[in-house]
Protein backbone atom coordinates (compact mmCIF):
# COMPACT_ATOMS: atom_id res chain seq x y z
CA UNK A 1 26.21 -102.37 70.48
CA UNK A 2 24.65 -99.36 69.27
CA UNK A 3 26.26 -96.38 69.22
CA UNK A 4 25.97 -92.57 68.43
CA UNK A 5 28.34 -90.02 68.23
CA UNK A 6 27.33 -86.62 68.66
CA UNK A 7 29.76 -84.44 66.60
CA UNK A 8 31.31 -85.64 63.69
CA UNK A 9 34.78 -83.34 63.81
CA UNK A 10 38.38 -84.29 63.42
CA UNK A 11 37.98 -86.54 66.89
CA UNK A 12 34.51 -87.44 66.67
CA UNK A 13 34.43 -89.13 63.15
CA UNK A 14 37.64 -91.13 64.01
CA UNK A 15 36.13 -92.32 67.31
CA UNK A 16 33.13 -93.21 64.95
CA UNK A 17 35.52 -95.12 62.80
CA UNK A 18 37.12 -96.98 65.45
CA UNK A 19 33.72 -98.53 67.23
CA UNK A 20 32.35 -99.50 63.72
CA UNK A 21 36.17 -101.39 63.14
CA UNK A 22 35.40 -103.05 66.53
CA UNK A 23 31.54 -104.56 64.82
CA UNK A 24 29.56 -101.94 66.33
CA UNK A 25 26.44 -100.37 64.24
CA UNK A 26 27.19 -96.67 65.02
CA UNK A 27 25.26 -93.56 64.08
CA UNK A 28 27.21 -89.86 64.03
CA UNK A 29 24.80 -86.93 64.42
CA UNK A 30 26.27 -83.26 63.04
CA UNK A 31 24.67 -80.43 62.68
CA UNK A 32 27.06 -79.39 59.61
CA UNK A 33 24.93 -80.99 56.77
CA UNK A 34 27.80 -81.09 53.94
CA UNK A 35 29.61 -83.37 56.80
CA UNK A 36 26.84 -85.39 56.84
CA UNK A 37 26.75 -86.42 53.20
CA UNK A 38 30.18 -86.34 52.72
CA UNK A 39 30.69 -89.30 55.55
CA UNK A 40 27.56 -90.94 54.13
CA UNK A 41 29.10 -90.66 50.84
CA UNK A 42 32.07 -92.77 51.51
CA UNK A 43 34.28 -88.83 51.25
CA UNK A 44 37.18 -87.84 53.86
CA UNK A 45 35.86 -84.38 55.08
CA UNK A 46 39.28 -83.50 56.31
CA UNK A 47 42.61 -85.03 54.62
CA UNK A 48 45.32 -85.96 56.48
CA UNK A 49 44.54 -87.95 59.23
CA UNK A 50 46.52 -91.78 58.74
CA UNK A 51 43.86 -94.49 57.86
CA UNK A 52 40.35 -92.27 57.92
CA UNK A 53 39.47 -92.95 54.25
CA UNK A 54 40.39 -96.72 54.58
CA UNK A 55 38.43 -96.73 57.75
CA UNK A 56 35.19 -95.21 56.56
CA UNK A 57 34.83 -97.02 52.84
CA UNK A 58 35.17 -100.37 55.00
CA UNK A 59 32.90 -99.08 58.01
CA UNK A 60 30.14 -98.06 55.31
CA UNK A 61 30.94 -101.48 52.76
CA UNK A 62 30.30 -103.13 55.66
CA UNK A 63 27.13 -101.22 56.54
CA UNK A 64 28.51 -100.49 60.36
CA UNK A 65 28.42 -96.21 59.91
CA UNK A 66 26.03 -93.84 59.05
CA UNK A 67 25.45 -90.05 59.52
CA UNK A 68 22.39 -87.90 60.21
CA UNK A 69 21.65 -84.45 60.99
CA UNK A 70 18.78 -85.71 63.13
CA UNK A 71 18.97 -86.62 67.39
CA UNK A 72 15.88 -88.18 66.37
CA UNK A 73 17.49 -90.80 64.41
CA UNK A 74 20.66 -90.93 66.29
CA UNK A 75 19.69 -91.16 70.35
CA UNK A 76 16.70 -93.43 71.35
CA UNK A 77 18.01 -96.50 70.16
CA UNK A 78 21.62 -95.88 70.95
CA UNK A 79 23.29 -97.47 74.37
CA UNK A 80 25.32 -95.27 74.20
CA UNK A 81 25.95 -92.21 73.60
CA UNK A 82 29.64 -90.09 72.77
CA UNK A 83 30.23 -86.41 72.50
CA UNK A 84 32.75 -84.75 71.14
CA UNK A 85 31.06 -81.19 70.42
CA UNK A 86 33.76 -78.19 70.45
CA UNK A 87 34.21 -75.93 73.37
CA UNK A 88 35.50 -72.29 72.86
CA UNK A 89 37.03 -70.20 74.98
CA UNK A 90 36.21 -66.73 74.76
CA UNK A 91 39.44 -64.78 73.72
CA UNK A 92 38.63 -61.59 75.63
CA UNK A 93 37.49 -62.69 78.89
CA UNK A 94 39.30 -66.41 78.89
CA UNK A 95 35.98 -67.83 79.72
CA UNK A 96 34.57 -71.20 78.45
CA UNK A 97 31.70 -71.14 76.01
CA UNK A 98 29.43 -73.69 76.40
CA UNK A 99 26.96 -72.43 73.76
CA UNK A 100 27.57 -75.57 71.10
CA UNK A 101 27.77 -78.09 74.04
CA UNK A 102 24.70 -76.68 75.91
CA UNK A 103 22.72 -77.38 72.53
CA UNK A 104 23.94 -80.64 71.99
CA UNK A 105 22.96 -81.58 75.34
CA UNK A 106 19.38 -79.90 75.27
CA UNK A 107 18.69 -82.14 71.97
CA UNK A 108 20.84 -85.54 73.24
CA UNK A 109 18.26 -85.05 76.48
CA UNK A 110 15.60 -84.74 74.26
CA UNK A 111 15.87 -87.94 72.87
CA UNK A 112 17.03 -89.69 75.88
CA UNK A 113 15.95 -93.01 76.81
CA UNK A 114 16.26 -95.55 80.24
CA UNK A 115 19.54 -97.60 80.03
CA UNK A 116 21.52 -95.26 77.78
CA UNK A 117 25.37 -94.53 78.81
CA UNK A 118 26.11 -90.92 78.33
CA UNK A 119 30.04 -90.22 77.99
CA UNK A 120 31.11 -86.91 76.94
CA UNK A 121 34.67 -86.61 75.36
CA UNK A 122 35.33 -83.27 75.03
CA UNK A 123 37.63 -81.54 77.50
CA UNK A 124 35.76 -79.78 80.17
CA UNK A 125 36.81 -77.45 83.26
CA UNK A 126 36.80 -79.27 86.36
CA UNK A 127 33.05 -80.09 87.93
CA UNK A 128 31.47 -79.74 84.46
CA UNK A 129 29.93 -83.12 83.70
CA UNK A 130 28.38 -82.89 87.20
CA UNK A 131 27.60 -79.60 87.67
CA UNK A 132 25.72 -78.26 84.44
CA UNK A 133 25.56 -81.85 82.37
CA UNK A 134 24.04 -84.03 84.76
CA UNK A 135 20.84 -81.62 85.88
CA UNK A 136 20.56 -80.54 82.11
CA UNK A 137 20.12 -84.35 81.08
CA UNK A 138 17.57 -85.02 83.74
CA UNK A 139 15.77 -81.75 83.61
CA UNK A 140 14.99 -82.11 79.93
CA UNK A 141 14.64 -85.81 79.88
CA UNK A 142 12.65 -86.14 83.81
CA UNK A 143 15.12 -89.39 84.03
CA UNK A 144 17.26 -89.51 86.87
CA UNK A 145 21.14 -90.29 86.38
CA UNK A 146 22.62 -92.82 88.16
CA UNK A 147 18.99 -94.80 88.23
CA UNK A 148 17.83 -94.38 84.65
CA UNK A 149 21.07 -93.74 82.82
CA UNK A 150 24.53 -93.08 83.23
CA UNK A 151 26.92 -89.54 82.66
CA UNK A 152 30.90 -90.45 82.32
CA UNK A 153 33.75 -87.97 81.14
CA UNK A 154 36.36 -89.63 79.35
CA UNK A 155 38.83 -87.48 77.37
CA UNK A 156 39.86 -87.69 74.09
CA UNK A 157 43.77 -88.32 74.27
CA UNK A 158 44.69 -88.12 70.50
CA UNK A 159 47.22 -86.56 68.15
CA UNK A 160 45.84 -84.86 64.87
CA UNK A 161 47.34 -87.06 62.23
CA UNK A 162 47.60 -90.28 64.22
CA UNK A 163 44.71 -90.80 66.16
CA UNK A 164 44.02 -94.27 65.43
CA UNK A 165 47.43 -95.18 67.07
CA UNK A 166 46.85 -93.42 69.54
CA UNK A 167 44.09 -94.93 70.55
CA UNK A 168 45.72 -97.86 71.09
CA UNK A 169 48.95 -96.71 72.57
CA UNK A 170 47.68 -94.69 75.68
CA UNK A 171 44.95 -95.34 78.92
CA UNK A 172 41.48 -95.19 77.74
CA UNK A 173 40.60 -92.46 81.40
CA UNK A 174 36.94 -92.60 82.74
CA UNK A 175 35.26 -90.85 85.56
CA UNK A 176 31.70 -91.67 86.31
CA UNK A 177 29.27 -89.96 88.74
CA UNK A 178 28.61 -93.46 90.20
CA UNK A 179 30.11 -96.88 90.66
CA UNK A 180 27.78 -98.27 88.41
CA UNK A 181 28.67 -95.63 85.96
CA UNK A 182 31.99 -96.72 86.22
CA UNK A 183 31.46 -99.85 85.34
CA UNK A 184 29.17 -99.41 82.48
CA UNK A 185 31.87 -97.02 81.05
CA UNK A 186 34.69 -99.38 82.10
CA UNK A 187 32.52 -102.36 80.02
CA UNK A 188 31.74 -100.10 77.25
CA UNK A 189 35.67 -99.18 76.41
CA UNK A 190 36.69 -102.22 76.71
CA UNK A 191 34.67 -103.14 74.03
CA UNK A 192 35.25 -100.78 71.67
CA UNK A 193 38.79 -100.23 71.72
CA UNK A 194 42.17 -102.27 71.39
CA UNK A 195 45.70 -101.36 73.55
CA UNK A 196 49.30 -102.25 72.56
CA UNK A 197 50.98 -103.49 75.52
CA UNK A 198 53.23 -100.92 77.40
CA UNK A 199 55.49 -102.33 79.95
CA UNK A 200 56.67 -98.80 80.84
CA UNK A 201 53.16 -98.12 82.41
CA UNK A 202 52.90 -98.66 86.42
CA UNK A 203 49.53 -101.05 85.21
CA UNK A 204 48.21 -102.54 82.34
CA UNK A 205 47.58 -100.78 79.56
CA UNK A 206 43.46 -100.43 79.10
CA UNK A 207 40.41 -98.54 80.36
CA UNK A 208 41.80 -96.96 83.78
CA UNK A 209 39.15 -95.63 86.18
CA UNK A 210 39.70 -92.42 88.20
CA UNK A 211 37.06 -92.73 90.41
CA UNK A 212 35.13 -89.85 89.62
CA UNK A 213 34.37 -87.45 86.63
CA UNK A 214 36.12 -84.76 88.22
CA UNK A 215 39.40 -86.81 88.52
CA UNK A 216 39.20 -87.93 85.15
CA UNK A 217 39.00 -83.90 83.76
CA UNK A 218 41.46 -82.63 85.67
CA UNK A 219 44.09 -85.74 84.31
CA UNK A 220 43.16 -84.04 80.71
CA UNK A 221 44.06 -80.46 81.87
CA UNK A 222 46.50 -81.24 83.87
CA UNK A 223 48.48 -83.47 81.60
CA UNK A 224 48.00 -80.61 78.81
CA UNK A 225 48.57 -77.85 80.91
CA UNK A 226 51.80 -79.40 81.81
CA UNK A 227 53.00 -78.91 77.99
CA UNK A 228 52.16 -75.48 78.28
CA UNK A 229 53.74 -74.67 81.53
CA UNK A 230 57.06 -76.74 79.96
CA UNK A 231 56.82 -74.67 76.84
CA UNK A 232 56.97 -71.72 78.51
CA UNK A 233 59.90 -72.38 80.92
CA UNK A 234 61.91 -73.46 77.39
CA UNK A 235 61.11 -70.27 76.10
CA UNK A 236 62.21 -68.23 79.47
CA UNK A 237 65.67 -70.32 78.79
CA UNK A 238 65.45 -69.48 75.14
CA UNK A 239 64.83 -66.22 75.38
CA UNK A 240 68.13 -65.85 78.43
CA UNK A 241 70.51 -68.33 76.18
CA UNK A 242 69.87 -66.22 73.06
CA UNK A 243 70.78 -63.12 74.61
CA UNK A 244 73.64 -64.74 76.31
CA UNK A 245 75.62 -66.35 73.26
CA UNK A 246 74.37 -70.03 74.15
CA UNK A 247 72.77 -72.51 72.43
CA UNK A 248 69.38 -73.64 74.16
CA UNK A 249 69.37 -76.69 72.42
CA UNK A 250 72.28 -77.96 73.42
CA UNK A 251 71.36 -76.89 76.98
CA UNK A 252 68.49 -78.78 76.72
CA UNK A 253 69.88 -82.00 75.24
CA UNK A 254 72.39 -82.07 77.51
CA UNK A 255 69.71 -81.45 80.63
CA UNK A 256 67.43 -83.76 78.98
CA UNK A 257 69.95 -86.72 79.02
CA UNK A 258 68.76 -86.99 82.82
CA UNK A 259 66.05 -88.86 83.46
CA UNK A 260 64.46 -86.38 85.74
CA UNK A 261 64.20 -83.27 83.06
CA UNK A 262 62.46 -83.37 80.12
CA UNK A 263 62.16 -79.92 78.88
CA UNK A 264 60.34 -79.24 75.89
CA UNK A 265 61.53 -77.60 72.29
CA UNK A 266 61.28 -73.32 72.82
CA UNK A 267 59.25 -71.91 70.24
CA UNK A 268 57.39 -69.15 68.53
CA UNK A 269 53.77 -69.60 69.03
CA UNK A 270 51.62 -73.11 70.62
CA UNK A 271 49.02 -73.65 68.82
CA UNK A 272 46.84 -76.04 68.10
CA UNK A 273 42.93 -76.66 69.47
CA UNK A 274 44.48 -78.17 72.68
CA UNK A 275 47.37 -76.44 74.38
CA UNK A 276 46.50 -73.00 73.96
CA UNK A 277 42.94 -73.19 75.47
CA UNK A 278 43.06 -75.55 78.05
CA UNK A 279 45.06 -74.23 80.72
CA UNK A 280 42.54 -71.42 80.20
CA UNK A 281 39.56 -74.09 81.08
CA UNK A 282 42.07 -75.03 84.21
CA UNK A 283 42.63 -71.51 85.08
CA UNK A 284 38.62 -70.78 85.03
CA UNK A 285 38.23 -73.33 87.68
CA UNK A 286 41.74 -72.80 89.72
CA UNK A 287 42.59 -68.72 89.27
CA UNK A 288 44.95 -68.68 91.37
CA UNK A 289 47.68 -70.81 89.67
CA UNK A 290 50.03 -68.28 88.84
CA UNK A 291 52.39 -70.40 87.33
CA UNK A 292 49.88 -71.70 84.55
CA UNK A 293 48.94 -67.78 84.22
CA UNK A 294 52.42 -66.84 84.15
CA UNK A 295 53.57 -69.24 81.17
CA UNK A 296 50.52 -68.78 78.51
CA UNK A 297 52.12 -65.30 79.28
CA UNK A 298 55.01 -66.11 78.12
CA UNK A 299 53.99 -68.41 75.37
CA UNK A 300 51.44 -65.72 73.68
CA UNK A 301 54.12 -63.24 73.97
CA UNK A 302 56.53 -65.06 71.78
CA UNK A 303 55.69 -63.70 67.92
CA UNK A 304 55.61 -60.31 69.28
CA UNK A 305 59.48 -60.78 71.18
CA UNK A 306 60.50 -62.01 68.40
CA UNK A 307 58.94 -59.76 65.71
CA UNK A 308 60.48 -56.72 68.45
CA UNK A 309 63.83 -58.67 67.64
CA UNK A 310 64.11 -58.21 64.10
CA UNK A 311 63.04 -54.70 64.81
CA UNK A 312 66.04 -54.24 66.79
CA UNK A 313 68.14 -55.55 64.27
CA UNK A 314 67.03 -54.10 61.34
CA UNK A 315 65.53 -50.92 62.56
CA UNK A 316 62.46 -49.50 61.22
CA UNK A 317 60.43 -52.41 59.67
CA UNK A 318 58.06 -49.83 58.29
CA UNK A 319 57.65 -50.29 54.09
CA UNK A 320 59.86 -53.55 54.52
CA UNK A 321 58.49 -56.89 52.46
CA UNK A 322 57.64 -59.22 55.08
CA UNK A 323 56.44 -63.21 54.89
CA UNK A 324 55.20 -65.26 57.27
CA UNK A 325 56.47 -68.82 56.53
CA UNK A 326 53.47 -71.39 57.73
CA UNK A 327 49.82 -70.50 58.55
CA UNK A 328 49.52 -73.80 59.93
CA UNK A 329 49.87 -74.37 63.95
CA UNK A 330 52.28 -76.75 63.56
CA UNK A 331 54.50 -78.66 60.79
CA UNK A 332 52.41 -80.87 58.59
CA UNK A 333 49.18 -80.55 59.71
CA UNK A 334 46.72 -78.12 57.65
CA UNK A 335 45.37 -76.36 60.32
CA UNK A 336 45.39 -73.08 61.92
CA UNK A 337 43.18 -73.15 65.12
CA UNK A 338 45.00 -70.56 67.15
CA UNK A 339 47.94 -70.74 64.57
CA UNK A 340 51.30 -68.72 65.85
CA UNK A 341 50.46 -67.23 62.24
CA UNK A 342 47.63 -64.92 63.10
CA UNK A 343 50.00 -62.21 66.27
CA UNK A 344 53.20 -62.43 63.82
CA UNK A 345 51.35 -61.16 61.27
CA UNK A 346 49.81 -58.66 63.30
CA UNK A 347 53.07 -57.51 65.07
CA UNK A 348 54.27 -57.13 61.50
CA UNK A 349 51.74 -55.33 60.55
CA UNK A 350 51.79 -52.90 63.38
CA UNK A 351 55.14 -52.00 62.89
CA UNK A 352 54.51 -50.73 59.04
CA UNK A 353 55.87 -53.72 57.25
CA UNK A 354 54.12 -55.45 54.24
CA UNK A 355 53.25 -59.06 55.04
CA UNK A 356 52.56 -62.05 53.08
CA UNK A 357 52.28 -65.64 54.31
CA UNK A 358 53.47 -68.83 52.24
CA UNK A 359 52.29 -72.45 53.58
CA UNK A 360 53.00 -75.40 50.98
CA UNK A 361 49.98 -76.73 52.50
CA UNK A 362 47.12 -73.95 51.64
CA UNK A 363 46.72 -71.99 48.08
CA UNK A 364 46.47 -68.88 47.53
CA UNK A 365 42.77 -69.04 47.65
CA UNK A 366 42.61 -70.18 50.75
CA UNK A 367 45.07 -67.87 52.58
CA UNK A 368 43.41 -65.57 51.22
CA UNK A 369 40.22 -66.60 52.16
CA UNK A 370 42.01 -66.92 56.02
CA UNK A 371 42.74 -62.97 55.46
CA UNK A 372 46.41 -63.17 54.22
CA UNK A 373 48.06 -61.64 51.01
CA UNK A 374 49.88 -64.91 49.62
CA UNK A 375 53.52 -65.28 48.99
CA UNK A 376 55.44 -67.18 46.32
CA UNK A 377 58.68 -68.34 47.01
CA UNK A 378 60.99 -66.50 44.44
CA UNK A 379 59.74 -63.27 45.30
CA UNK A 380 61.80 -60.21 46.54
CA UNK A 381 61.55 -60.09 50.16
CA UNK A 382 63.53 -58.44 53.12
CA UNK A 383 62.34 -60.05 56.29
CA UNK A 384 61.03 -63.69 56.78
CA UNK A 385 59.99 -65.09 59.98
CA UNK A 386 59.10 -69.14 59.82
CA UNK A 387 56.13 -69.37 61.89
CA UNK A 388 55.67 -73.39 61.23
CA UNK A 389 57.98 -76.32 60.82
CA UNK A 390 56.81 -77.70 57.68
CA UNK A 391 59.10 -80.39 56.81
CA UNK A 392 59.61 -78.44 52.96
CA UNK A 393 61.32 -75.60 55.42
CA UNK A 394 64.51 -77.62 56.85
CA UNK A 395 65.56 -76.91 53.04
CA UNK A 396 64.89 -73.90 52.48
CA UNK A 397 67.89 -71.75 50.77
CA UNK A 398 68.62 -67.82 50.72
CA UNK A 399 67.90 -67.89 47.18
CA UNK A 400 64.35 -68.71 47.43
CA UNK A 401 63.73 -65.51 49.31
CA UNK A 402 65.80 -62.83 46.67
CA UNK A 403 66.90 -59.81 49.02
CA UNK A 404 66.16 -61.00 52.03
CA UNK A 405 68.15 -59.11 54.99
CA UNK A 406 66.90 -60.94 58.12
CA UNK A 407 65.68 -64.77 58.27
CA UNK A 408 63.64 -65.32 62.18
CA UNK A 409 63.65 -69.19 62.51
CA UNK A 410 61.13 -69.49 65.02
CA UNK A 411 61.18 -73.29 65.05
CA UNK A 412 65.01 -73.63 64.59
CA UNK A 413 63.76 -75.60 61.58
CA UNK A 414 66.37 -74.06 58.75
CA UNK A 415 69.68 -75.84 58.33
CA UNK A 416 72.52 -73.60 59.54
CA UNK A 417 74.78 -74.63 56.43
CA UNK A 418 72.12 -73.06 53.95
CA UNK A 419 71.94 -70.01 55.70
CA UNK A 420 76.04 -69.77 55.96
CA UNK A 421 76.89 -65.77 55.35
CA UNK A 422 72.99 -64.94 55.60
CA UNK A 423 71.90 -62.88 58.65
CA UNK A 424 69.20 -65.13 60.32
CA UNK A 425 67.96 -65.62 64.36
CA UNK A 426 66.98 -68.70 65.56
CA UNK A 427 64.89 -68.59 68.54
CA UNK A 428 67.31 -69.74 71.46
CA UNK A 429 70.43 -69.19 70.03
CA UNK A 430 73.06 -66.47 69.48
CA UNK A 431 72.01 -63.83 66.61
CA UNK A 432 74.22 -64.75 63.43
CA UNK A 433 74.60 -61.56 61.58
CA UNK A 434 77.42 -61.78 59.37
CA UNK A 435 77.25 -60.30 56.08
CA UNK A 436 74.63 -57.74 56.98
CA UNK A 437 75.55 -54.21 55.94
CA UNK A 438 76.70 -52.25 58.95
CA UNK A 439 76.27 -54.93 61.48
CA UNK A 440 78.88 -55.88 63.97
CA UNK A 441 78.81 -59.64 64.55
């Protein structure tokens, strides 16, 4: 087949990847032009992700991928047609932005042509793909769906950092606004992806219909709202066992060792392009699901509890050296999209303390280019709060922050041994404050 994928970004150029490895000739279309001729130069755009660079110098040896800046190029000889253009969510008012989307959709319509399969990939509020996608395709392209070409949703399902296995491991969903739409996106999955077998599923493994698009978006909220929602409960216990003397973790292993719970790991921010904003698209379409409202609550309240914490502990934090260990939303991954990073620094900062921010992953230049003042380990400090679970943090040592009066573990990432004798929270657990001057333990 022919292919184009609208939106070149850390899921689109992946996808892009995968139909070329399956012998398709595929086309991305960006409107970033560095993007552009770094993919058509054979260069990963963004490091880290397990098998990209071997993926794209064999999808363009073997003359299967190229990029363009141009619908033009890209649409009218495409069957079909993938987006995976961003969607914000405006921070004051919680509302979805479809400004990026709405132009990618004016220009795929542009270009539009009869037999074309239109599947969009990017998560979506419920009645989306029906309600403003459809009419904007056949307004600006005087087809008609479900006669002249087909609209699907089918959402992206994919880790940062594994995608490619992912892809494999979980149900390829699809929703079309028509049988035959369903079938045509059924076909087209099918032949573009792979799926290890997974006799724990109730069916096979494989493209799964839903029946309709508004099925398949609400399985992509609701299975990511769920995290959320599970979050926040482990931080409500969290919060209670910390105060309480207990050990949340163990509470949790020991509930989890039923195979009805499965509560998740408490922690100090959720970040991360997913889990953050879409309960927000879920709550635009459903406002009155308190319980969704009630934990992204809870959730975005965590740096500031915690940063209130160490307040309480130390007293004034006003003058005091503070770093933020990790600007990246979670361990491993250089990225900060809604990074816990951003409210600990600013509940430091509001309080009078000094703050810096260390990440192994970033240099200086480019914390400072994300607004931070960056810290080298070694440094006098009195307060750090670890904000990410790098992997370089489970051995981190007292001596690599000199002075420091008050460690906040907000992943319970630090090893407990290390820290013997060293006052230091952990988010769940009882407050360990021997050794610090004055303190009762």
């Amino acid at each position: 087949m022919r292919i184009a994928v609208v939106a070149l970004g850390k899921i689109g150029l992946p996808l892009a990847l995968q139909f070329a490895d399956r012998g398709h000739e595929v086309i991305g279309v960006d409107v970033n032009p560095a993007l552009v001729d770094a993919v058509n130069s054979g260069v990963e755009p963004f490091p880290g992700e397990a098998q990209l660079q071997e993926k794209l110098t064999a999808a363009l040896a073997a003359g299967r991928l190229r990029a363009t800046t141009d619908y033009a190029e890209a649409i009218p000889s495409a069957e079909a047609v993938v987006v995976v253009v961003p969607l914000f969510v405006n921070e004051e008012t919680a509302e979805p932005e479809f400004g990026w989307m709405d132009q990618a959709t004016r220009s795929l319509a542009e270009h539009l042509r009869p037999g074309t399969l239109v599947s969009y990939e990017t998560t979506l509020p419920v009645g989306i793909t029906r309600g403003r996608w459809k009419p904007m395709l056949e307004e600006i392209s005087g087809l008609t769906e479900g006669e002249d070409f087909h609209v699907v949703f089918s959402p992206e399902r994919v880790y940062s950092g594994r995608i490619f296995a992912d892809l494999r491991k979980y149900p390829k969903l699809v929703g079309a606004l028509s049988d035959e739409g369903g079938r045509r996106a059924v076909e087209f999955y099918e032949a573009v992806l792979e799926f290890d077998e997974r006799p724990d599923l109730s069916r096979a493994n494989g493209v799964w219909d839903l029946g309709s698009a508004e099925a398949a978006e609400m399985a992509k909220l609701a299975e990511t709202t769920y995290r959320d929602v599970n979050i926040g409960l482990a931080n409500e216990f969290a919060l209670f066992a910390g105060a309480n003397g207990i050990d949340v973790y163990q509470v949790i292993e020991a509930c989890n060792s039923q195979v009805f719970s499965h509560i998740h790991r408490p922690g100090i921010a959720v970040g991360g392009h997913c889990i953050p904003v879409y309960p927000k698209l879920y709550l635009s379409t459903d406002p009155g699901a308190d319980i969704v409202r009630t934990a992204r609550r809870v959730n975005e309240s965590m740096p500031e509890r915690l940063v209130a914490q160490a307040e309480g502990i130390l007293g004034s934090l006003s003058g005091l050296r503070a770093v933020v260990l990790g600007a990246s939303y979670r361990g491993g991954v250089k990225e900060t999209a809604f990074s816990g990073v951003f409210p600990t620094v600013a509940a430091l900062e509001s309080r009078g303390a000094v703050v810096q921010v260390h990440d192994p992953m970033y240099t200086d230049d480019e914390l400072r280019r994300l607004g931070f003042e960056p810290y080298t380990l070694g440094d006098d400090i009195d307060i750090a709060i670890l904000q990410t679970d790098h992997a370089a943090y489970r051995e981190l040592e007292p001596a690599q922050l000199p002075g420091i009066k008050l460690l906040v573990d907000g992943r319970a990432a630090t090893d407990a041994a290390r820290w013997a004798g060293t006052p230091r929270i952990v988010v769940g657990t009882a407050v360990e404050l021997m050794a610090t001057a004055g303190a009762t333990t």
